[in-house]
Structures are given as structure tokens and as C-alpha cells.
N, C-alpha and C. Protein backbone atom coordinates (compact mmCIF):
# COMPACT_ATOMS: atom_id res chain seq x y z
N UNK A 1 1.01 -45.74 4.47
CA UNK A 1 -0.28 -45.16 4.22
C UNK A 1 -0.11 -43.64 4.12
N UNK A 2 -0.89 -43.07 3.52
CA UNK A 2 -0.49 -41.68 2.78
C UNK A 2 -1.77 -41.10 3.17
N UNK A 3 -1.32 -39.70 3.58
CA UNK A 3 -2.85 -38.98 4.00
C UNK A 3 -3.22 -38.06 3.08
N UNK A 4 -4.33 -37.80 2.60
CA UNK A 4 -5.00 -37.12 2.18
C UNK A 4 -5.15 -35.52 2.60
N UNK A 5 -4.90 -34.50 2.21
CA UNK A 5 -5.24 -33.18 3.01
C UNK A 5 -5.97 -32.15 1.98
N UNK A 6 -7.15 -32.20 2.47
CA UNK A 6 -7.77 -31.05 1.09
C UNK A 6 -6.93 -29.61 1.33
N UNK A 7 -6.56 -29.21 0.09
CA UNK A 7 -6.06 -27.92 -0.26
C UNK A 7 -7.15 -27.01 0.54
N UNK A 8 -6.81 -25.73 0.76
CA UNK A 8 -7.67 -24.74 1.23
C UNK A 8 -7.88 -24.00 -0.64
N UNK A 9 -9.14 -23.77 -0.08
CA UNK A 9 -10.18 -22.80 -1.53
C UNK A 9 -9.68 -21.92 -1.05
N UNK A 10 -8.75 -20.99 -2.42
CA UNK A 10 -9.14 -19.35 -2.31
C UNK A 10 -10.46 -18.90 -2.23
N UNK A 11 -10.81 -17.80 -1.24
CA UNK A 11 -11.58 -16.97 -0.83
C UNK A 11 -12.39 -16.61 -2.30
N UNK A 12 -13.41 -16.18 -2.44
CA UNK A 12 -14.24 -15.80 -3.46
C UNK A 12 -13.96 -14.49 -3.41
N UNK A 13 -13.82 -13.86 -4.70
CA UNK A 13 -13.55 -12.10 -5.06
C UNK A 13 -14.60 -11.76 -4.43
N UNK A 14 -14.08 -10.37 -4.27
CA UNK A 14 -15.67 -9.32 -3.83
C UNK A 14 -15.66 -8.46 -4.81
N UNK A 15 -16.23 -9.10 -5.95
CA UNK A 15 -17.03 -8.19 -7.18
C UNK A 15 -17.79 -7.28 -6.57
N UNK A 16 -18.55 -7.38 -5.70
CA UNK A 16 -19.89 -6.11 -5.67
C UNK A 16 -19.73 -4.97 -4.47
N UNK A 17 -18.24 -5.34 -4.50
CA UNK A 17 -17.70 -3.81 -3.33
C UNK A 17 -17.89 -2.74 -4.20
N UNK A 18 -17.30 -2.52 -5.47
CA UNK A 18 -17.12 -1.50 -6.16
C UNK A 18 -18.89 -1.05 -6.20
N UNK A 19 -19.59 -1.86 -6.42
CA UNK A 19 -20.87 -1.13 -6.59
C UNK A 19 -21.75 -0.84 -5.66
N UNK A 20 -21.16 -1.41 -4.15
CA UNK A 20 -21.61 -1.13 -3.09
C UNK A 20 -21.58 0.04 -2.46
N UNK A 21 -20.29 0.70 -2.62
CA UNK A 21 -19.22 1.98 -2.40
C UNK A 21 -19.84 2.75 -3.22
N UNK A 22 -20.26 2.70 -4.86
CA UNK A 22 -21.13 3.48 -5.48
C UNK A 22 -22.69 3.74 -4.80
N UNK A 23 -23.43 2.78 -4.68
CA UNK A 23 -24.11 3.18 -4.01
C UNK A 23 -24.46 3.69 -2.72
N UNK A 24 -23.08 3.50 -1.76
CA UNK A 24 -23.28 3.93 -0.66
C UNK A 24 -23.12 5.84 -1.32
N UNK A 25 -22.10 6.18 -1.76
CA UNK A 25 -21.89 7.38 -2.29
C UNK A 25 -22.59 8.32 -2.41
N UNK A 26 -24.02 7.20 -3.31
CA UNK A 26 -24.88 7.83 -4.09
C UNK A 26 -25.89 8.50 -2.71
N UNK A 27 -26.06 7.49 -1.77
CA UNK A 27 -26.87 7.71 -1.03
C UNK A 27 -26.37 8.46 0.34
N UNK A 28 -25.25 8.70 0.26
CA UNK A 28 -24.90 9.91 1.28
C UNK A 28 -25.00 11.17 0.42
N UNK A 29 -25.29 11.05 -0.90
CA UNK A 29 -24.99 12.71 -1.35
C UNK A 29 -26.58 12.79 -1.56
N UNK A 30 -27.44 12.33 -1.54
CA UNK A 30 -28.73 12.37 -1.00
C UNK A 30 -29.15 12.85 -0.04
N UNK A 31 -28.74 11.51 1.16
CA UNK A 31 -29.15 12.30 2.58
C UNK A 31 -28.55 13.63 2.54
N UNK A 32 -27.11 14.12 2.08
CA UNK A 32 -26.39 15.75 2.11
C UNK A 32 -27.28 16.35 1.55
N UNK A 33 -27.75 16.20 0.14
CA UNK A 33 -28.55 17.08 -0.10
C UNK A 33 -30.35 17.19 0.62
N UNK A 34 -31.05 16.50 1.30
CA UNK A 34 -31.92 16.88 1.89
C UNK A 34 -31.41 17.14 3.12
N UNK A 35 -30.15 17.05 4.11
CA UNK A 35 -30.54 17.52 5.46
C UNK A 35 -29.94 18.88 4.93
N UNK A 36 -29.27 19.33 3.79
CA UNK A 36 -28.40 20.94 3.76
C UNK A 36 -29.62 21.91 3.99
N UNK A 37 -30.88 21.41 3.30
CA UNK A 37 -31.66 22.51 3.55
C UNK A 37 -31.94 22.77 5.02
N UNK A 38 -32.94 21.79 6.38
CA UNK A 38 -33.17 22.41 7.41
C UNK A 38 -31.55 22.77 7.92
N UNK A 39 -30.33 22.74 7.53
CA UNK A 39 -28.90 22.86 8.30
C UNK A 39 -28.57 24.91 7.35
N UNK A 40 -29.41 24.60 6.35
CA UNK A 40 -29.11 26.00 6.13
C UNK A 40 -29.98 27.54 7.00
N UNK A 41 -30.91 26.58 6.79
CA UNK A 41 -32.36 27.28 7.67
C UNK A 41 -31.74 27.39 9.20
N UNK A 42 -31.43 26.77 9.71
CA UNK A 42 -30.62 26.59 10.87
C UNK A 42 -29.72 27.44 11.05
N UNK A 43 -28.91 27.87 10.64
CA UNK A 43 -27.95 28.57 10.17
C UNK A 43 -28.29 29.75 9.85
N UNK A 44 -29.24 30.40 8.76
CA UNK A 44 -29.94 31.33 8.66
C UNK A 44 -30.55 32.20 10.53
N UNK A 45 -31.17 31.05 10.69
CA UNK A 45 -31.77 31.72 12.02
C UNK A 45 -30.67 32.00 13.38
N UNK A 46 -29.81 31.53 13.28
CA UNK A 46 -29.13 31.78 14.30
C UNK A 46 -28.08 32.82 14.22
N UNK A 47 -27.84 33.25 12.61
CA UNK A 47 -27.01 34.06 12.52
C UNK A 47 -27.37 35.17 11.80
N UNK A 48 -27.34 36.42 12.03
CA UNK A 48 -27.58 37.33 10.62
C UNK A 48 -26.54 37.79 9.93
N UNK A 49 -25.31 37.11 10.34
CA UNK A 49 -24.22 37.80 9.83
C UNK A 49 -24.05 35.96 8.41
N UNK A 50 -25.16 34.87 8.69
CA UNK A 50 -24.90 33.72 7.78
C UNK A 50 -25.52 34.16 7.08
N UNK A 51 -26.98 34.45 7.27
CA UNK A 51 -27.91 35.10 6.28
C UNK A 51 -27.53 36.00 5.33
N UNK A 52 -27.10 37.09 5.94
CA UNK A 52 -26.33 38.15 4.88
C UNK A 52 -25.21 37.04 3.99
N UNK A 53 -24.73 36.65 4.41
CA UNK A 53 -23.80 36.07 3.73
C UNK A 53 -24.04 35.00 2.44
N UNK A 54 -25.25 34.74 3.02
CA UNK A 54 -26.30 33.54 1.97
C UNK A 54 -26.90 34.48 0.97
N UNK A 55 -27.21 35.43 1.29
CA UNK A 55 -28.17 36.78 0.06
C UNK A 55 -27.05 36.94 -0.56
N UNK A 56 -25.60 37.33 -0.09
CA UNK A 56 -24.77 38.02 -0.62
C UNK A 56 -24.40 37.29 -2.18
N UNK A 57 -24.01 35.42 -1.27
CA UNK A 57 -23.96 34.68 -2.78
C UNK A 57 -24.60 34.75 -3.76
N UNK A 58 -25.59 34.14 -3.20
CA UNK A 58 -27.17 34.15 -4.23
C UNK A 58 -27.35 35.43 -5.22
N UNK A 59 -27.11 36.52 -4.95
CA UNK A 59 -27.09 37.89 -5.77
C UNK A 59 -25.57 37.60 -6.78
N UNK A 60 -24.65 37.11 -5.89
CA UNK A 60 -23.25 37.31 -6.70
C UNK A 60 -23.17 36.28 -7.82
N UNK A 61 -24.45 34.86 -7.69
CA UNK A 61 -23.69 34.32 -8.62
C UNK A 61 -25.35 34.51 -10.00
N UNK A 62 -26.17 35.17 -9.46
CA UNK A 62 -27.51 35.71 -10.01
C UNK A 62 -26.29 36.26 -11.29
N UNK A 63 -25.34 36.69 -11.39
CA UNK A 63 -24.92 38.27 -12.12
C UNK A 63 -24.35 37.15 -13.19
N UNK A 64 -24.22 35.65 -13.35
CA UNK A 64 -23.52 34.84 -13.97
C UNK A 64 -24.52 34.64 -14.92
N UNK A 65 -24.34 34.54 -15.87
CA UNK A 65 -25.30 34.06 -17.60
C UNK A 65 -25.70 32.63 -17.18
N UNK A 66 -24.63 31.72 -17.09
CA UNK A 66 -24.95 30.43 -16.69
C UNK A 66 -25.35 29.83 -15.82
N UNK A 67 -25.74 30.71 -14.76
CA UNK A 67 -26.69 30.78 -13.67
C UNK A 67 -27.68 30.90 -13.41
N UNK A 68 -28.44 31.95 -15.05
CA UNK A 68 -29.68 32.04 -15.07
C UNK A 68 -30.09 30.82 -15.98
N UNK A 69 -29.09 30.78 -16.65
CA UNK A 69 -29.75 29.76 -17.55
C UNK A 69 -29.84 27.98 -17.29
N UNK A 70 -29.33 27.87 -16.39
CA UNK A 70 -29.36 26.42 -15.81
C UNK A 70 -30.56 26.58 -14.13
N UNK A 71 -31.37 28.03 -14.10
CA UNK A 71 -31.75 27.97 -13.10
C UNK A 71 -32.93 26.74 -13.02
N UNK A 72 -33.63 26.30 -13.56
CA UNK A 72 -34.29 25.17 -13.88
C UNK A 72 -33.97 24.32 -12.84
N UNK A 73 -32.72 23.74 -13.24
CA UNK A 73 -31.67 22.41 -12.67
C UNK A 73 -31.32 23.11 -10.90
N UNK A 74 -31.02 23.86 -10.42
CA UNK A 74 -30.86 23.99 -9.35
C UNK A 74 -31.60 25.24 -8.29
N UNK A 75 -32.72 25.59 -9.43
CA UNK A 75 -33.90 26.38 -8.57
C UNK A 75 -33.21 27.75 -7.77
N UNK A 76 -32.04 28.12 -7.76
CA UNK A 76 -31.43 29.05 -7.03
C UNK A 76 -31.12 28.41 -5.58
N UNK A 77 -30.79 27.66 -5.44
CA UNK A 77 -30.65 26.84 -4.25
C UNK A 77 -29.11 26.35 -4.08
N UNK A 78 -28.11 27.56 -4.67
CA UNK A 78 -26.52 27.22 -4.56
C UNK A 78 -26.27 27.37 -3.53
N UNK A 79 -26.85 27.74 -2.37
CA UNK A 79 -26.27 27.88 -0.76
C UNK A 79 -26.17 26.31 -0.61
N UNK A 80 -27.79 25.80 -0.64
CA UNK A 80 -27.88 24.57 -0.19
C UNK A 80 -26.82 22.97 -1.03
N UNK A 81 -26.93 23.84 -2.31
CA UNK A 81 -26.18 22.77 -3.17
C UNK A 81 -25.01 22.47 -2.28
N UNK A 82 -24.17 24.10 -2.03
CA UNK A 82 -22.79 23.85 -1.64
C UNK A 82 -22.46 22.97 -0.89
N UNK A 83 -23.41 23.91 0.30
CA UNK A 83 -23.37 23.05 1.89
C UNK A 83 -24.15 21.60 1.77
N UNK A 84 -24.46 20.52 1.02
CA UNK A 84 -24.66 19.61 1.10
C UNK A 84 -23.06 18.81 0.60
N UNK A 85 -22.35 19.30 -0.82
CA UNK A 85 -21.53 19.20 -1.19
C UNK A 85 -20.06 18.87 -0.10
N UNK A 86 -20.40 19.61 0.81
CA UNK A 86 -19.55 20.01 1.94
C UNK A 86 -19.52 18.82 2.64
N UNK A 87 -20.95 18.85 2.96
CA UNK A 87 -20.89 17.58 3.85
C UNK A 87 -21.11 16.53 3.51
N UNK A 88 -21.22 16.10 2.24
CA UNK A 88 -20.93 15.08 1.52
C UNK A 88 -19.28 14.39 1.67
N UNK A 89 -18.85 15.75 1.72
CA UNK A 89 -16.83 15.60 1.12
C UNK A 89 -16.81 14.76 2.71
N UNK A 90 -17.09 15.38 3.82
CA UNK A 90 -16.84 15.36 5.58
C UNK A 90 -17.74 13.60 5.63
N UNK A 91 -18.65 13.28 5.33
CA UNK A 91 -19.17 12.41 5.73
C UNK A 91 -18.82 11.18 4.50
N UNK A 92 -18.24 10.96 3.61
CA UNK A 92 -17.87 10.02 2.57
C UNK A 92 -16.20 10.01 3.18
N UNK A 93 -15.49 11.11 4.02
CA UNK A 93 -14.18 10.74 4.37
C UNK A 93 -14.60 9.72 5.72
N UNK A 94 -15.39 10.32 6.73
CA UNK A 94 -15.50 9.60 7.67
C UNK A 94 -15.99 7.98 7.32
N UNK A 95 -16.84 7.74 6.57
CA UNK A 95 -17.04 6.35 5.85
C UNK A 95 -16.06 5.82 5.51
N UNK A 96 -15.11 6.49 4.33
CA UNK A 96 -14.10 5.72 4.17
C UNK A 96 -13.31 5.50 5.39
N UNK A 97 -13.26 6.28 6.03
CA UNK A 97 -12.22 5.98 7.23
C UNK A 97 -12.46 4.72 7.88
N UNK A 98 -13.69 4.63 8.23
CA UNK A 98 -14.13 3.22 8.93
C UNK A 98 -13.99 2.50 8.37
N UNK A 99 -14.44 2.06 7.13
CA UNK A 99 -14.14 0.95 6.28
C UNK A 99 -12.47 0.36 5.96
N UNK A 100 -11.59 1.79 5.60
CA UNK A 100 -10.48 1.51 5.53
C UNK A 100 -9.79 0.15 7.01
N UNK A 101 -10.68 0.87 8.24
CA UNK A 101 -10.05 0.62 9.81
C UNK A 101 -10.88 -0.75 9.54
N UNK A 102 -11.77 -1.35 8.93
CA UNK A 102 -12.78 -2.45 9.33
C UNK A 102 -11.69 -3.53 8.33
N UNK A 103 -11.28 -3.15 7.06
CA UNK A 103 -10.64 -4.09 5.97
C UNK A 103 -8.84 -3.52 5.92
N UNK A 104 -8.38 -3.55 6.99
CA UNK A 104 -6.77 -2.88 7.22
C UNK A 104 -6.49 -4.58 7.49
N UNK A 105 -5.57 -4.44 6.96
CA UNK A 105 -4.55 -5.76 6.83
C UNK A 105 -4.94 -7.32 6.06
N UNK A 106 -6.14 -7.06 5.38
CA UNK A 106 -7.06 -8.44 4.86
C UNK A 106 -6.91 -8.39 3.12
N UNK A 107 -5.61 -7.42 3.02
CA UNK A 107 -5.65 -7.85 1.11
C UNK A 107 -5.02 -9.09 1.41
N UNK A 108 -6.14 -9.82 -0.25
CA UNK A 108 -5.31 -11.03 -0.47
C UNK A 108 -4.15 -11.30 -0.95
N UNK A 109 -3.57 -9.81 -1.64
CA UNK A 109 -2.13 -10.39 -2.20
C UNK A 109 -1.32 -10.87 -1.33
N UNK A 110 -1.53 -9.93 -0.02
CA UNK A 110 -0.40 -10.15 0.74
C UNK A 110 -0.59 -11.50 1.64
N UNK A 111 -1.45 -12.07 1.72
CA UNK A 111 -1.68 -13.62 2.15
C UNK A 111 -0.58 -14.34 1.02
N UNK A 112 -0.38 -14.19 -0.07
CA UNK A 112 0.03 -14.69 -0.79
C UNK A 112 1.54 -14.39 -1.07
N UNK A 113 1.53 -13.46 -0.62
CA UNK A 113 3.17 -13.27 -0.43
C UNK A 113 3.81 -14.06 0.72
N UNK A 114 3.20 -13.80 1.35
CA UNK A 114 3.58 -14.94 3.10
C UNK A 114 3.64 -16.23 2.98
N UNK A 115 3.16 -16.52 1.44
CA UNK A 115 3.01 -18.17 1.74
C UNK A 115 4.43 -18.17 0.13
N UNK A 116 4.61 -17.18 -0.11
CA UNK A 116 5.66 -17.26 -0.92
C UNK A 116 7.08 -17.90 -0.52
N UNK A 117 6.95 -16.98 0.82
CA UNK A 117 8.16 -17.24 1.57
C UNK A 117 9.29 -16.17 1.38
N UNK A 118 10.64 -16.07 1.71
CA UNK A 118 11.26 -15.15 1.65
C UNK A 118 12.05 -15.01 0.41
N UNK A 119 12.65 -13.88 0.18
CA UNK A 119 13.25 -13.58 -1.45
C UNK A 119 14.37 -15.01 -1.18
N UNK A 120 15.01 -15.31 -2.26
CA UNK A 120 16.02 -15.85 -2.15
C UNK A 120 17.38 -15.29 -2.14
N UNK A 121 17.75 -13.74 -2.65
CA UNK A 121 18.73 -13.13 -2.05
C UNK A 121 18.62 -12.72 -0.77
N UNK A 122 18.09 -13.25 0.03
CA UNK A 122 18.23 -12.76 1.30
C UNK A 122 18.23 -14.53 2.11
N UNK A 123 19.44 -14.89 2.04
CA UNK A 123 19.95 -16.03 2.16
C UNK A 123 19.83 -16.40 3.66
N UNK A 124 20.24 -15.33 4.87
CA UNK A 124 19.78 -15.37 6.12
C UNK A 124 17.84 -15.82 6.56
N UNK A 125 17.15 -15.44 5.64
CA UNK A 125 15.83 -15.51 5.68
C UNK A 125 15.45 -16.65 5.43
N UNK A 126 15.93 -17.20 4.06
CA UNK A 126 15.97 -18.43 3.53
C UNK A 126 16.85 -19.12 4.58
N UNK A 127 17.35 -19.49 5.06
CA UNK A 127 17.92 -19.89 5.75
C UNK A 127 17.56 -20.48 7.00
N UNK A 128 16.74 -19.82 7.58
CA UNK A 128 16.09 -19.24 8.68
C UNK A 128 14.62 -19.99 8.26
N UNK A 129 14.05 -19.96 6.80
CA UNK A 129 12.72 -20.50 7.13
C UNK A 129 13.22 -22.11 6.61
N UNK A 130 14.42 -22.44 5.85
CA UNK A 130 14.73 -23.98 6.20
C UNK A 130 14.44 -24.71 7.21
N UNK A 131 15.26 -23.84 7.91
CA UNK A 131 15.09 -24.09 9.50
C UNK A 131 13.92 -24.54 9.90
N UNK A 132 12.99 -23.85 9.99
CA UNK A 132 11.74 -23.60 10.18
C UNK A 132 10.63 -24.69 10.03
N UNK A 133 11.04 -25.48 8.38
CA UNK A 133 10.65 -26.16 7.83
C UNK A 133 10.87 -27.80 8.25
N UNK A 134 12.58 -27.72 8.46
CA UNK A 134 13.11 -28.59 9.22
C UNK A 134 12.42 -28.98 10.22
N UNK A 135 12.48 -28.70 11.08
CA UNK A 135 11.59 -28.41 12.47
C UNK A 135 10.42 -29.04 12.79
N UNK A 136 9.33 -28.34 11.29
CA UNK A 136 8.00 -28.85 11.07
C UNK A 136 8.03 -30.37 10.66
N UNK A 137 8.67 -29.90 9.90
CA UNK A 137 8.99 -31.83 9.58
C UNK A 137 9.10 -33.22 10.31
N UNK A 138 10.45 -32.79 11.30
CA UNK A 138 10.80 -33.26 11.83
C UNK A 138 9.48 -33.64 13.37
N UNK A 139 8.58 -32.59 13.40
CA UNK A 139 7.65 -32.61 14.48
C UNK A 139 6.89 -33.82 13.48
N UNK A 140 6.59 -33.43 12.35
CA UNK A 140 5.53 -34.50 11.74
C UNK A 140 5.91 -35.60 11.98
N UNK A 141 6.88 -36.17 11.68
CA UNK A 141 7.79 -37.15 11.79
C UNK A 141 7.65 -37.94 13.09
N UNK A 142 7.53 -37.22 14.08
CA UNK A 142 7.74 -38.20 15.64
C UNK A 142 5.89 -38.44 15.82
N UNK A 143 5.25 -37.37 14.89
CA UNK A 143 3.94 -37.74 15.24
C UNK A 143 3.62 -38.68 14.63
N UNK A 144 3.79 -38.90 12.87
CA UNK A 144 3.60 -40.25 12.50
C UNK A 144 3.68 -41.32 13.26
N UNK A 145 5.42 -41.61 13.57
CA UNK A 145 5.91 -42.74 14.79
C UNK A 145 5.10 -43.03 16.19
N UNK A 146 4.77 -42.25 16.59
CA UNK A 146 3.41 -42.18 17.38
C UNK A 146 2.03 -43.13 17.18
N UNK A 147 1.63 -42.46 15.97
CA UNK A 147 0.61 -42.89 15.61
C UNK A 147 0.71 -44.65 15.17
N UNK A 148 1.81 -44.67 14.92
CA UNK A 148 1.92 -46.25 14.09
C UNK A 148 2.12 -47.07 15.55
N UNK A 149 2.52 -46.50 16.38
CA UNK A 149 2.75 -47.57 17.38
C UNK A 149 1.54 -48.23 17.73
């Protein structure tokens, strides 16, 4: 009598990471850009040596052609652009970081290499998972005999 063993299903792709990661993106450079303003204001008040430093830009990049002429699109608000920019870069590394630490060791190729087994120039390995195999076998084997008794 012969047993039956359903194959295991490969895992289903994760198509909608890529657009998940986009939108997470989208929506941290959002929140960056509305908290930069009270974090600039913040900043402003606690320092007069930030403040000066915030007029200083704002005048330096005023003197640019393409500065006046795109003022429309960013209202004179390059302090805040930056510093959201900033913490966009700081808070999309820390995301990735976690995510990297949450999905570390779960690619599927490498499931699939493991079930490859070892190169065959490496004859000790091969060798070694004969063995291995042997073994399994041989366990199946006394369990069958078992079972039939």
C-alpha cells in the first residue's frame, strides 16, 4: 500500500510590497513635510543664532532667478522644504531598518537552495547528505515494519 503525501504549495508572491513601500514613502514625506513647519518654528524660538541662519538662506537663495520664478510651487518656504527633506531621509532609513530586521532571512530563493542540496563538486557534502538521506530512509523503513505488524 502506497501513501499519498500532498506536495507543499509555494507561498503566494507579494506583489503589493512594492506599492506598499511606495505608499508608505509617500506618506512619511507628508507627515515630514507638515511636522517641518511647527519643528522649524521651534527652532526659530529657541535659537537666534537658527533664526539668523533661516533669514540668512531665505535672502541667499531669494538672489536665484529660479527661485523667484518657481515661488508659486514652494511659497518661500525652503527652510521648511529642507528640514522636512531631512527628516524624511532619517525617518524612511529608520523604517527601512525595521522592516529589513522584521523580513531578514525569509527570501524565498534561498528556501530553495536548501532544498537543492549541496553542489556536487563538493563531494564531502554530497556525501555527507547521502548519508543523511540514508538514515531517513532507513528510519522510514522500521516505521513502515511497525506499522504493518
Amino acid at each position: 500500500m502506497t501513501r499519498y503525501a500532498r506536495a507543499k504549495q509555494p507561498s503566494r508572491s507579494r506583489r503589493w510590497v512594492p506599492i506598499m513601500g511606495l505608499s508608505l514613502a509617500v506618506a512619511v514625506a507628508v507627515f515630514s513635510y507638515f511636522i517641518s513647519f511647527p519643528l522649524v518654528d521651534f527652532g526659530r524660538e529657541r535659537s537666534e543664532t537658527i533664526d539668523q541662519s533661516y533669514h540668512d538662506l531665505r535672502q541667499r537663495m531669494e538672489r536665484y532667478s529660479w527661485y523667484n520664478k518657481y515661488e508659486r510651487y514652494h511659497g518661500n518656504n525652503i527652510v521648511e522644504i529642507l528640514v522636512a527633506a531631512v527628516l524624511w531621509l532619517i525617518i524612511m532609513g529608520l523604517v527601512m531598518l525595521t522592516v529589513g530586521m522584521a523580513t531578514y532571512n525569509t527570501d524565498p530563493e534561498r528556501k530553495v537552495l536548501k532544498q537543492m542540496g549541496p553542489s556536487p563538486a563538493n563531494k564531502k557534502k554530497v556525501a555527507k547528505e547521502l548519508k543523511k538521506q540514508l538514515k531517513e530512509l532507513k528510519r522510514q523503513e522500521r516505521e513502515l515494519k511497525r506499522q504493518r505488524k
